[in-house]
N, C-alpha and C. Protein backbone atom coordinates (compact mmCIF):
# COMPACT_ATOMS: atom_id res chain seq x y z
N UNK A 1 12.67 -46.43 101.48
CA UNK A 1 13.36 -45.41 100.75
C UNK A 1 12.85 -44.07 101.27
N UNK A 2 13.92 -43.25 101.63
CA UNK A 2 13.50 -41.66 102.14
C UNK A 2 13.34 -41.10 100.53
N UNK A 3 12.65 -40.05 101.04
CA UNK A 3 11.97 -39.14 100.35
C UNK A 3 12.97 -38.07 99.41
N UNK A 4 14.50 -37.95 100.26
CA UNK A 4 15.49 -37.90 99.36
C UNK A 4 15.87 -38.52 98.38
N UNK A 5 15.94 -39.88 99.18
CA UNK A 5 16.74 -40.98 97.72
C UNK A 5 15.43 -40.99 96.64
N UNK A 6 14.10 -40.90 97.12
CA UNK A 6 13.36 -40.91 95.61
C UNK A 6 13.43 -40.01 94.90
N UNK A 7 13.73 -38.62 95.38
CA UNK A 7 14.02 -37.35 94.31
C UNK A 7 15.34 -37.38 93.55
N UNK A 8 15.98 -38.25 94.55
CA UNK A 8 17.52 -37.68 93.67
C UNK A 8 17.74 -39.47 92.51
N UNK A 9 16.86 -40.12 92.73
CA UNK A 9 16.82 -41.30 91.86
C UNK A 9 15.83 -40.90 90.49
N UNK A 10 14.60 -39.80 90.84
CA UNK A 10 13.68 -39.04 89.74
C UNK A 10 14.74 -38.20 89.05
N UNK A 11 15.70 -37.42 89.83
CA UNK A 11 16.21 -36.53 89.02
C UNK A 11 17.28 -37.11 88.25
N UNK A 12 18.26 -38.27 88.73
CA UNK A 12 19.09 -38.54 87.95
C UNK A 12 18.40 -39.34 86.40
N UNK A 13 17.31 -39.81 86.52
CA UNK A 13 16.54 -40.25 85.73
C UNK A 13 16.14 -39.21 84.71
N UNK A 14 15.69 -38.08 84.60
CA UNK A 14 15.69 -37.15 83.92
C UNK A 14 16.58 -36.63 83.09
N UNK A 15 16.27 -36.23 81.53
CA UNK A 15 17.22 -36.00 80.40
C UNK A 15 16.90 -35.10 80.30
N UNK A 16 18.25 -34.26 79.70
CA UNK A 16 18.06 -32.56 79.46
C UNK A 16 17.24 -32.70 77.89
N UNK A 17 16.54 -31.93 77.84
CA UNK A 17 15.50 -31.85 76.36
C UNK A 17 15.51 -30.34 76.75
N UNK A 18 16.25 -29.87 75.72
CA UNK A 18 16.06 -28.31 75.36
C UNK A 18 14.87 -27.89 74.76
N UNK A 19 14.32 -26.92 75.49
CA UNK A 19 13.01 -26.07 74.97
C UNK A 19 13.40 -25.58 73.84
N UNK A 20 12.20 -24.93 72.42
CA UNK A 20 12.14 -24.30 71.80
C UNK A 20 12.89 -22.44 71.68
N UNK A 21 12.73 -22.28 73.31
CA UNK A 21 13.37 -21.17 73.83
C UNK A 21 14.81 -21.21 73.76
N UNK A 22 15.18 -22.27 74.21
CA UNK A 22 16.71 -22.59 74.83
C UNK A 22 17.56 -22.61 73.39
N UNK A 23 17.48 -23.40 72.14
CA UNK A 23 17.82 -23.96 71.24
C UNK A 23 17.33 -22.39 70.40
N UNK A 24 16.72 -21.30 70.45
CA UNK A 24 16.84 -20.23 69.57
C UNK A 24 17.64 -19.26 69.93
N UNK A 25 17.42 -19.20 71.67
CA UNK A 25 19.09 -18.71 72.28
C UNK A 25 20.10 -18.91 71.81
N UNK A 26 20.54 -19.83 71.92
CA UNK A 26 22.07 -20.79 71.42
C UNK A 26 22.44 -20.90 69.69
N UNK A 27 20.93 -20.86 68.67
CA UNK A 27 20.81 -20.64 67.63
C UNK A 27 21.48 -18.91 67.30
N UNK A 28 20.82 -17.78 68.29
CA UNK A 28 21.17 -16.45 68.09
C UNK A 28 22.68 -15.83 68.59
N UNK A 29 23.06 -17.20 69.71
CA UNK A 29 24.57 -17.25 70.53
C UNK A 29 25.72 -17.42 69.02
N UNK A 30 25.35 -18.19 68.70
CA UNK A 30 25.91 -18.87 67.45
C UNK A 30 26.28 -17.90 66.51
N UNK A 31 25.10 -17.27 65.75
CA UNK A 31 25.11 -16.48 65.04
C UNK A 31 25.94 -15.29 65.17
N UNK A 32 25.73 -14.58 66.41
CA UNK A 32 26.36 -13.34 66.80
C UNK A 32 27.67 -13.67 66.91
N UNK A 33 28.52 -14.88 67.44
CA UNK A 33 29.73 -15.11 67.42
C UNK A 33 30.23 -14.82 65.91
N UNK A 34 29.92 -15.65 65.23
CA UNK A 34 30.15 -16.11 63.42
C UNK A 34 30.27 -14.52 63.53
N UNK A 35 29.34 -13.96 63.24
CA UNK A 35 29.47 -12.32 62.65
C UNK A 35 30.35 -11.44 63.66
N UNK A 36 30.69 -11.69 64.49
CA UNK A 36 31.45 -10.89 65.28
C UNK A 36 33.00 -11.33 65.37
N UNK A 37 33.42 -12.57 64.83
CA UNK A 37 34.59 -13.33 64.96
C UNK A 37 35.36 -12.01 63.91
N UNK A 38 35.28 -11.56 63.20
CA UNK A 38 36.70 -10.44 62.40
C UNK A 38 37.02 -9.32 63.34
N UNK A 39 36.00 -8.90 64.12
CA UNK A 39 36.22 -7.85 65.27
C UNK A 39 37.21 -8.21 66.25
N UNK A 40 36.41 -9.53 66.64
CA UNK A 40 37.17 -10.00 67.77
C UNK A 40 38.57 -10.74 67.53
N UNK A 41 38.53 -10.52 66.43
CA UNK A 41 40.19 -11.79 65.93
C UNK A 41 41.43 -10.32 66.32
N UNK A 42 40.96 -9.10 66.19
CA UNK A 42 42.35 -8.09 66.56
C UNK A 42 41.99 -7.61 68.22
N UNK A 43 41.43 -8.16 68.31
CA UNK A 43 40.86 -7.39 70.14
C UNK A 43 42.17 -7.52 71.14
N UNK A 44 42.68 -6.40 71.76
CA UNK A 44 42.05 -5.40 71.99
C UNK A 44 42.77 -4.22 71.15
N UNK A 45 43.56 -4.66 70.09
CA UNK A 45 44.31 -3.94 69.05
C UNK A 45 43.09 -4.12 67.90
N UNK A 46 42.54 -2.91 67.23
CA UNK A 46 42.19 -2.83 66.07
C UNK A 46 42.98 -3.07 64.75
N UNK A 47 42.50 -3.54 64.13
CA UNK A 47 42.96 -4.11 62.65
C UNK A 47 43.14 -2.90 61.89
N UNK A 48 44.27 -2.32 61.45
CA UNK A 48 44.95 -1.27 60.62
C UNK A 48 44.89 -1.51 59.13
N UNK A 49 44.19 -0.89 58.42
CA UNK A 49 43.82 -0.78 57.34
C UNK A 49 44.49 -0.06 56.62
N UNK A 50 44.61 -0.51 54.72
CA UNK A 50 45.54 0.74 54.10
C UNK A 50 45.13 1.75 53.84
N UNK A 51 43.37 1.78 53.85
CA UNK A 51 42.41 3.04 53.34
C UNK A 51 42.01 3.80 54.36
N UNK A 52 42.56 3.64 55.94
CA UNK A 52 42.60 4.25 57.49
C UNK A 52 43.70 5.14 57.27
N UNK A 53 43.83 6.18 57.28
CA UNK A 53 45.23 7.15 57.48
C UNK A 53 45.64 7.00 59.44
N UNK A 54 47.03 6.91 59.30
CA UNK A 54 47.42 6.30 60.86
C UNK A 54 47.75 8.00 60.87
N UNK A 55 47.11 8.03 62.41
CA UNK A 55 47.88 9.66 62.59
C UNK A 55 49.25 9.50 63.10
N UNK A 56 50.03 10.69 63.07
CA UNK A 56 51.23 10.60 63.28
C UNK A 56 51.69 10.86 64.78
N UNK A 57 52.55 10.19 65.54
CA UNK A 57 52.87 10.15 66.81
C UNK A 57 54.09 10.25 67.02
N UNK A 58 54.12 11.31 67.78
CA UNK A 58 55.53 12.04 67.60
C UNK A 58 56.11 11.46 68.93
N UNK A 59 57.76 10.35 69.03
CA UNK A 59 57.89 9.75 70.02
C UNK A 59 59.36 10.59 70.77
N UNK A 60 59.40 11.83 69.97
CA UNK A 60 60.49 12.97 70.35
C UNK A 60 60.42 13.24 71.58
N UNK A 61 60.76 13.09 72.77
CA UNK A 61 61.22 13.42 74.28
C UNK A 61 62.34 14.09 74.41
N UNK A 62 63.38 14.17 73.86
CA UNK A 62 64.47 14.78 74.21
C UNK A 62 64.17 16.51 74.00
N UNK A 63 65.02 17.55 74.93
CA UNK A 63 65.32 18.70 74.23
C UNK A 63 65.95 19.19 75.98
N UNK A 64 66.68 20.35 75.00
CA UNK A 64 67.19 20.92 75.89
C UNK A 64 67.58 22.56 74.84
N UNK A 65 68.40 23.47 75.42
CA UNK A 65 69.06 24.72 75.00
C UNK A 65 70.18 24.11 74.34
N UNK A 66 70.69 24.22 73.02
CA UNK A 66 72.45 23.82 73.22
C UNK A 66 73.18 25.00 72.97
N UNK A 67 74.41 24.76 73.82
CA UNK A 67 75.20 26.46 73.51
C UNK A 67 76.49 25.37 72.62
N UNK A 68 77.29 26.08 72.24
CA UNK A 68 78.82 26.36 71.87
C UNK A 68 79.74 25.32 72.73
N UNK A 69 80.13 24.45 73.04
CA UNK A 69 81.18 24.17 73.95
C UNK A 69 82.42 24.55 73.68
N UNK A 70 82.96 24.76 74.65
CA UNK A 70 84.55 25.65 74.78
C UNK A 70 85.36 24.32 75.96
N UNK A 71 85.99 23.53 75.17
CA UNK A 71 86.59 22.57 75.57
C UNK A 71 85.92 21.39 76.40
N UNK A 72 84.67 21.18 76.13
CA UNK A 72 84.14 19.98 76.70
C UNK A 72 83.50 20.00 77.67
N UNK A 73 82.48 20.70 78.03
CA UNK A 73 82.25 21.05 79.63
C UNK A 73 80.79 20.32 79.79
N UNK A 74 80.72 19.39 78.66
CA UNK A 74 79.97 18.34 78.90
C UNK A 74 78.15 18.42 79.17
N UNK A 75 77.88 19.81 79.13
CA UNK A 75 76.33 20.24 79.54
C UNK A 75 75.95 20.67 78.13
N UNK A 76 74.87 19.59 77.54
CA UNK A 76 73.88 20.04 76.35
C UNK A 76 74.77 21.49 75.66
N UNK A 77 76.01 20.75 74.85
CA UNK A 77 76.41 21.97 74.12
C UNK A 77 77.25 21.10 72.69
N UNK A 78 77.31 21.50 71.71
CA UNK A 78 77.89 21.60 70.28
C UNK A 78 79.19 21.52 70.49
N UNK A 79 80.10 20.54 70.25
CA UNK A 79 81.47 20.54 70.00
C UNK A 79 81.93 20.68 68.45
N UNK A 80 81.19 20.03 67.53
CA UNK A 80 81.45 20.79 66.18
C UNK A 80 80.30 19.73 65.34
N UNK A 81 80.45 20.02 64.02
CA UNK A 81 78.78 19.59 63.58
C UNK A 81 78.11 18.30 63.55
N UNK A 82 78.95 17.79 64.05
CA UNK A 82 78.49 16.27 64.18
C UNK A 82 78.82 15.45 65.79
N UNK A 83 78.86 16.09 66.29
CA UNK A 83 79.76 16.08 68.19
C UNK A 83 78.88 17.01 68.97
N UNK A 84 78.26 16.36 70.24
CA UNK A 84 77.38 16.84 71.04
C UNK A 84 77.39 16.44 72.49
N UNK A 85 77.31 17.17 73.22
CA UNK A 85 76.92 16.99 74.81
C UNK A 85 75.69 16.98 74.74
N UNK A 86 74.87 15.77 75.49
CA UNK A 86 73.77 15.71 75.41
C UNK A 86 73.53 15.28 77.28
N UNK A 87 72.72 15.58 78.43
CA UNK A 87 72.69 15.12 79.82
C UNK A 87 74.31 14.72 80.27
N UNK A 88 75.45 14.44 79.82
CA UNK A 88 76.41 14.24 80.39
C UNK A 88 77.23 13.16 79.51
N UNK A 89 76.25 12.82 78.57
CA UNK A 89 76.69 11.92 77.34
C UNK A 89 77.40 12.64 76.35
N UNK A 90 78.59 12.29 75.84
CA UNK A 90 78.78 12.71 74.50
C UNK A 90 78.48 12.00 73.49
N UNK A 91 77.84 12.61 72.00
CA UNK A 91 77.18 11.84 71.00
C UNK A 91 77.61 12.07 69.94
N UNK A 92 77.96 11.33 69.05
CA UNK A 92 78.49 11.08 67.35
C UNK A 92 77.23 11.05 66.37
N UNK A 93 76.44 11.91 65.59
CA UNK A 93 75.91 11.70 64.95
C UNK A 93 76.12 10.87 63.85
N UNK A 94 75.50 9.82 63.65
CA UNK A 94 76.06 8.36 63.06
C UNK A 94 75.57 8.45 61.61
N UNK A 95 75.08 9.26 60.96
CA UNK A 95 74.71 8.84 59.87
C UNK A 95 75.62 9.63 59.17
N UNK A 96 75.94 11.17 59.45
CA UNK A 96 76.77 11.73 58.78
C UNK A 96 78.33 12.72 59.22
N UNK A 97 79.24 12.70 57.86
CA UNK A 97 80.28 13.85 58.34
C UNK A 97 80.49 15.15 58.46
N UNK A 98 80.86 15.90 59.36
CA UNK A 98 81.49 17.34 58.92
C UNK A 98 82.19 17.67 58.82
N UNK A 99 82.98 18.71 58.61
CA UNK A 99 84.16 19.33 58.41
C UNK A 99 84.69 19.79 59.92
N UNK A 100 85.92 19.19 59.91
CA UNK A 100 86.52 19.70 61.22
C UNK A 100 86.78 21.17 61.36
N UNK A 101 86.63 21.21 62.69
CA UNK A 101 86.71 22.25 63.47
C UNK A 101 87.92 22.43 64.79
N UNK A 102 88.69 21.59 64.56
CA UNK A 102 89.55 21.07 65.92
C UNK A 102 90.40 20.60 64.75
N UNK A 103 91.56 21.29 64.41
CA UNK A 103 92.66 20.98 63.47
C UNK A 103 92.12 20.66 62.38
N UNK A 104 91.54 21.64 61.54
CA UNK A 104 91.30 21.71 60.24
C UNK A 104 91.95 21.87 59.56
N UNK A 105 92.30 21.05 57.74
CA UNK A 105 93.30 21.11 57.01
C UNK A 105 93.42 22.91 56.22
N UNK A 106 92.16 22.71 55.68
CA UNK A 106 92.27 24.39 55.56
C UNK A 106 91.16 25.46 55.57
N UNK A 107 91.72 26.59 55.40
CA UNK A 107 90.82 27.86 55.77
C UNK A 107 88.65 27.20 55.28
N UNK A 108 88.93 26.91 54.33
CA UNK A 108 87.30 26.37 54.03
C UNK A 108 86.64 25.13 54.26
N UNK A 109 87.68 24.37 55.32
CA UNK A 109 87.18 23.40 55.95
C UNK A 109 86.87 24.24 57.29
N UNK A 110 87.82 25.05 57.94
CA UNK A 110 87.06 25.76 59.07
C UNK A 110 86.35 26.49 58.90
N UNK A 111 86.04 27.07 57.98
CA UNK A 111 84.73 27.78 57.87
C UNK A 111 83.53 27.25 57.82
N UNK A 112 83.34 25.87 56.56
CA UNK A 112 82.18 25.07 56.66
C UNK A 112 82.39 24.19 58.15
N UNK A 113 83.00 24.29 58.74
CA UNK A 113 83.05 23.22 60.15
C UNK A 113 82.49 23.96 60.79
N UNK A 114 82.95 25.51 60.99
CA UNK A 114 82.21 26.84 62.31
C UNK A 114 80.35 26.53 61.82
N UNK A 115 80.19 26.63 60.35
CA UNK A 115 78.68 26.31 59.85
C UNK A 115 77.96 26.19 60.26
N UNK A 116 78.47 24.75 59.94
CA UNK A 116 77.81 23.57 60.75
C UNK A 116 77.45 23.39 61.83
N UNK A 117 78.47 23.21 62.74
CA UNK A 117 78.12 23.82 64.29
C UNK A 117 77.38 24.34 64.91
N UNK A 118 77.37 26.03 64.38
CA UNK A 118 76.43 26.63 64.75
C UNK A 118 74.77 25.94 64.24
N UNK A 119 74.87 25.54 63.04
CA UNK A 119 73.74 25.37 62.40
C UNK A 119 73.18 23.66 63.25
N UNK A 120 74.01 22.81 63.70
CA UNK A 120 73.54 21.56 64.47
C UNK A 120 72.81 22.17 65.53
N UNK A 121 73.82 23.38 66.48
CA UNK A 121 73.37 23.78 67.49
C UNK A 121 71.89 24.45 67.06
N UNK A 122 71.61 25.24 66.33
CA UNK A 122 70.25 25.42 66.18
C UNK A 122 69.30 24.31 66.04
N UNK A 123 69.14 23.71 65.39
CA UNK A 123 68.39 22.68 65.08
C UNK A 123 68.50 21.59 66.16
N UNK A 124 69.41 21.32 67.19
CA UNK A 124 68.99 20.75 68.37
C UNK A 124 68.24 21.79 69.41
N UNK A 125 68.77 22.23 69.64
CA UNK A 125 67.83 23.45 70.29
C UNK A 125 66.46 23.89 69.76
N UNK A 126 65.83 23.26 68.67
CA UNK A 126 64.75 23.60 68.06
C UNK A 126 63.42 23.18 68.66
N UNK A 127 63.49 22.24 69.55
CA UNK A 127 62.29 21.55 69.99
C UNK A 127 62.79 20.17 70.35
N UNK A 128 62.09 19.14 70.25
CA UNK A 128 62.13 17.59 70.50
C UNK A 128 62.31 17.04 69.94
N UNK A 129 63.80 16.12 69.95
CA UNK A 129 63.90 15.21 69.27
C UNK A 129 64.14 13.70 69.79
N UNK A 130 65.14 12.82 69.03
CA UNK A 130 65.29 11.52 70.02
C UNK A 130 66.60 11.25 69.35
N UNK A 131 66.84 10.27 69.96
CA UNK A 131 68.24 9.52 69.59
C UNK A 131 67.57 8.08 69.22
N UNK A 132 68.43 7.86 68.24
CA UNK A 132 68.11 6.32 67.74
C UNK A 132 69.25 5.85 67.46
N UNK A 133 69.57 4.35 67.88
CA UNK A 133 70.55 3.16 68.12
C UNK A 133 70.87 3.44 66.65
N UNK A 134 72.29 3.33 65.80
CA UNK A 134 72.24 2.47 64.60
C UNK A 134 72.84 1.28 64.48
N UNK A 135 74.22 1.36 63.98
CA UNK A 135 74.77 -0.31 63.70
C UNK A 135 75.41 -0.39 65.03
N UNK A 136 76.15 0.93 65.18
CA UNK A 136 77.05 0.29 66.93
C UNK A 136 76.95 1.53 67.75
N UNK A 137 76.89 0.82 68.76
CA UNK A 137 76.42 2.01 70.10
C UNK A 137 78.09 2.41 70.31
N UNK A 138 79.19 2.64 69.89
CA UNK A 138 80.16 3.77 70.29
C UNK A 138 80.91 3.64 69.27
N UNK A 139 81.99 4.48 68.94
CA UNK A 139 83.00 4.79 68.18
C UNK A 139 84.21 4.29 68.88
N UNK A 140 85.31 4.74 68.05
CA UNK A 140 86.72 3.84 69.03
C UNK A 140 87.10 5.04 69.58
N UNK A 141 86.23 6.48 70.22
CA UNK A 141 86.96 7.27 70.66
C UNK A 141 85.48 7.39 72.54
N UNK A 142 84.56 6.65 72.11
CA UNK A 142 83.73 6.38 73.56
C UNK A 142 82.57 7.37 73.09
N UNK A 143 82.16 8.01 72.12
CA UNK A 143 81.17 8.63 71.86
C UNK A 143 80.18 7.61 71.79
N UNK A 144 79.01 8.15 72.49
CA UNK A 144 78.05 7.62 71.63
C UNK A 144 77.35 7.53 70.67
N UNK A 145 77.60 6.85 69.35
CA UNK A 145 77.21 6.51 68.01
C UNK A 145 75.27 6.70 67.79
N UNK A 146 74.46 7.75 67.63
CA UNK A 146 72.72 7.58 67.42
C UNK A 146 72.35 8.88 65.80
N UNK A 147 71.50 8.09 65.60
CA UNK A 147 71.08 8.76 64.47
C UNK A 147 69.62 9.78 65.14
N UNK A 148 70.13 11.16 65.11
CA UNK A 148 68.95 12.25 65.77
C UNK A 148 68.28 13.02 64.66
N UNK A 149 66.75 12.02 65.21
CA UNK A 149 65.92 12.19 64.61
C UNK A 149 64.40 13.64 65.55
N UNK A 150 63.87 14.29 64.23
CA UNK A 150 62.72 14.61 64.87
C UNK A 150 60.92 14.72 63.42
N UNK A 151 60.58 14.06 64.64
CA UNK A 151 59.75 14.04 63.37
C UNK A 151 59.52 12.84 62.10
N UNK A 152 60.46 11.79 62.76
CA UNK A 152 61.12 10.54 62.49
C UNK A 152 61.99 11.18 60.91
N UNK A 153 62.11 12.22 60.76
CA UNK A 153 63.21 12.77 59.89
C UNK A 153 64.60 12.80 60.33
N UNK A 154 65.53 12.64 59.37
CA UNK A 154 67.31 12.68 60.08
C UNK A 154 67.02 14.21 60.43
N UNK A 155 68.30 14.54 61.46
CA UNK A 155 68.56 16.26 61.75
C UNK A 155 69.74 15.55 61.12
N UNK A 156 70.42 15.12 60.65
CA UNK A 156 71.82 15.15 59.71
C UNK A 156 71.63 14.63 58.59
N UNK A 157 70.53 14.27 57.94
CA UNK A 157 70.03 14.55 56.34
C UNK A 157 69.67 16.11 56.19
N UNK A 158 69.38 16.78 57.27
CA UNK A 158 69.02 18.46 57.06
C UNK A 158 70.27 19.01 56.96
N UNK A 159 71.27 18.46 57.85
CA UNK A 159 72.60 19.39 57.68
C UNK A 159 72.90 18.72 56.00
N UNK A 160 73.20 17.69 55.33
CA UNK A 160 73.49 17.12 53.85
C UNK A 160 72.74 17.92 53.30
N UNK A 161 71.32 18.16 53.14
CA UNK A 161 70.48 18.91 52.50
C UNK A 161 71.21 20.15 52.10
N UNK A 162 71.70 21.26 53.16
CA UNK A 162 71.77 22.07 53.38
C UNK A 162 73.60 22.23 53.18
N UNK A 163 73.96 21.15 52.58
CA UNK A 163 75.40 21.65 52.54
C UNK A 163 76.48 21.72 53.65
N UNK A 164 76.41 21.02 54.44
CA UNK A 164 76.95 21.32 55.17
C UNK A 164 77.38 20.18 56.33
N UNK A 165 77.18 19.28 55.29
CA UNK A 165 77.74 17.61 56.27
C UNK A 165 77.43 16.70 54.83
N UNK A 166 78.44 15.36 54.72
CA UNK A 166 77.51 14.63 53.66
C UNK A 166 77.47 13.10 54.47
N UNK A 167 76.78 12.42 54.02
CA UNK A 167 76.57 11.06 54.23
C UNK A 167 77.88 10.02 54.98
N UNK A 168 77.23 9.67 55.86
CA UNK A 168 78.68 8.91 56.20
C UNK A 168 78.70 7.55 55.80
N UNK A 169 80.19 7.66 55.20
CA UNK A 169 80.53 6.51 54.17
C UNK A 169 81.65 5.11 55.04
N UNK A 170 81.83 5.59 56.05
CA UNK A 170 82.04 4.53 57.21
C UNK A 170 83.68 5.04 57.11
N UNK A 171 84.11 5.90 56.83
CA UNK A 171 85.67 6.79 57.00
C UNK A 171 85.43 8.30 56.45
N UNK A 172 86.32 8.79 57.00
CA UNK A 172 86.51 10.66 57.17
C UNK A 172 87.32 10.35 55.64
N UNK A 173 86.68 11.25 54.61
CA UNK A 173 87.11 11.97 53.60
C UNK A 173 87.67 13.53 53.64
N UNK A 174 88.81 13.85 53.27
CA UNK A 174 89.26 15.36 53.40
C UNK A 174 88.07 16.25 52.52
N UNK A 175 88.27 17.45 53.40
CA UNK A 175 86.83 18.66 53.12
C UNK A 175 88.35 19.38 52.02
N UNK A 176 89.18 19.37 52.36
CA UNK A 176 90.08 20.31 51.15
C UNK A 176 90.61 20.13 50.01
C-alpha cells in the first residue's frame, strides 16, 4: 500500500466532530438570522408603515406654454375648455364638461365657454402636469380621452370648483 492510499483510507475514516468553536458559530449564525428575518422578508423594498409619513412624489413630466388656438394648428394650444393640443395630440379632458365655444346655444354659454378656455389655458401652462388613461383612450370624434392631473389633483375638478365646467355625466347637457 502507497503512502497515498493510507492517507486517503485515514481520511475517509475520519468523522466530522464539530469543535466547541464551530457549534457557537453556527449557534450565533442561527440567532442573527431569526432576528434579522423581518428586515430581510421586504429586502430590497422597505416595509411601509402607517406611522412612516410617505413623502410625496410628484410623477408630473408634462408642460409646455399653451396659447389660444385659432382653428387647430395643433401646437400645445386651447381649443375651448375641455379640448387641447398637446405635442401634436389632440386631448378630451375626460372627467369633465364645458360650455361650448364653437356654436354655442346662447350668449352665456359663450361667455362661460371663452372662461373656461382661457382659464384651462392658464392652468396648463402653470407648470407640470400628466395625463392619465381613464375608461377609454378616444372619443367617437379621435380625441384623446385622459384625466390631467397635477399634483395627483384633477385640473378639471379646479375648473368644477371654480364654476366653470361640471362633472362629466357620460353626455353633453345644454349650458342654456
Amino acid at each position: 500500500m502507497t503512502w497515498f492510499s493510507r492517507n486517503r483510507e485515514a481520511s475517509s475514516l475520519r468523522r466530522w466532530k464539530p469543535s466547541g468553536v464551530t457549534l457557537f458559530n453556527l449557534a450565533m449564525l442561527a440567532f442573527a438570522a431569526a432576528w434579522l428575518a423581518p428586515e430581510w422578508r421586504d429586502w430590497p423594498f422597505p416595509a411601509l408603515t402607517l406611522d412612516a409619513p410617505v413623502p410625496a412624489v410628484s410623477s408630473d413630466r408634462l408642460s409646455a406654454d399653451f396659447a389660444l388656438c385659432h382653428r387647430g394648428d395643433g401646437t400645445n394650444c386651447v381649443v375651448d375648455g375641455d379640448t387641447f393640443w398637446f405635442a401634436g395630440v389632440k386631448y378630451r379632458i375626460a372627467d369633465i364638461d364645458t360650455p361650448e365655444t364653437h356654436s354655442p346655444r346662447c350668449a352665456a354659454e359663450a361667455a362661460l365657454g371663452a372662461r373656461a378656455t382661457e382659464r384651462l389655458a392658464a392652468l396648463l401652462s402653470a407648470g407640470p402636469f400628466s395625463l392619465e388613461s381613464g375608461e377609454r383612450a378616444s372619443d367617437r370624434y379621435g380625441r384623446a380621452l385622459r384625466i390631467v392631473t397635477r399634483d395627483g389633483a384633477s385640473i378639471g375638478e379646479t375648473l368644477v370648483a371654480e364654476g366653470l365646467a361640471r362633472q362629466w355625466g357620460g353626455h353633453r347637457d345644454p349650458w342654456c
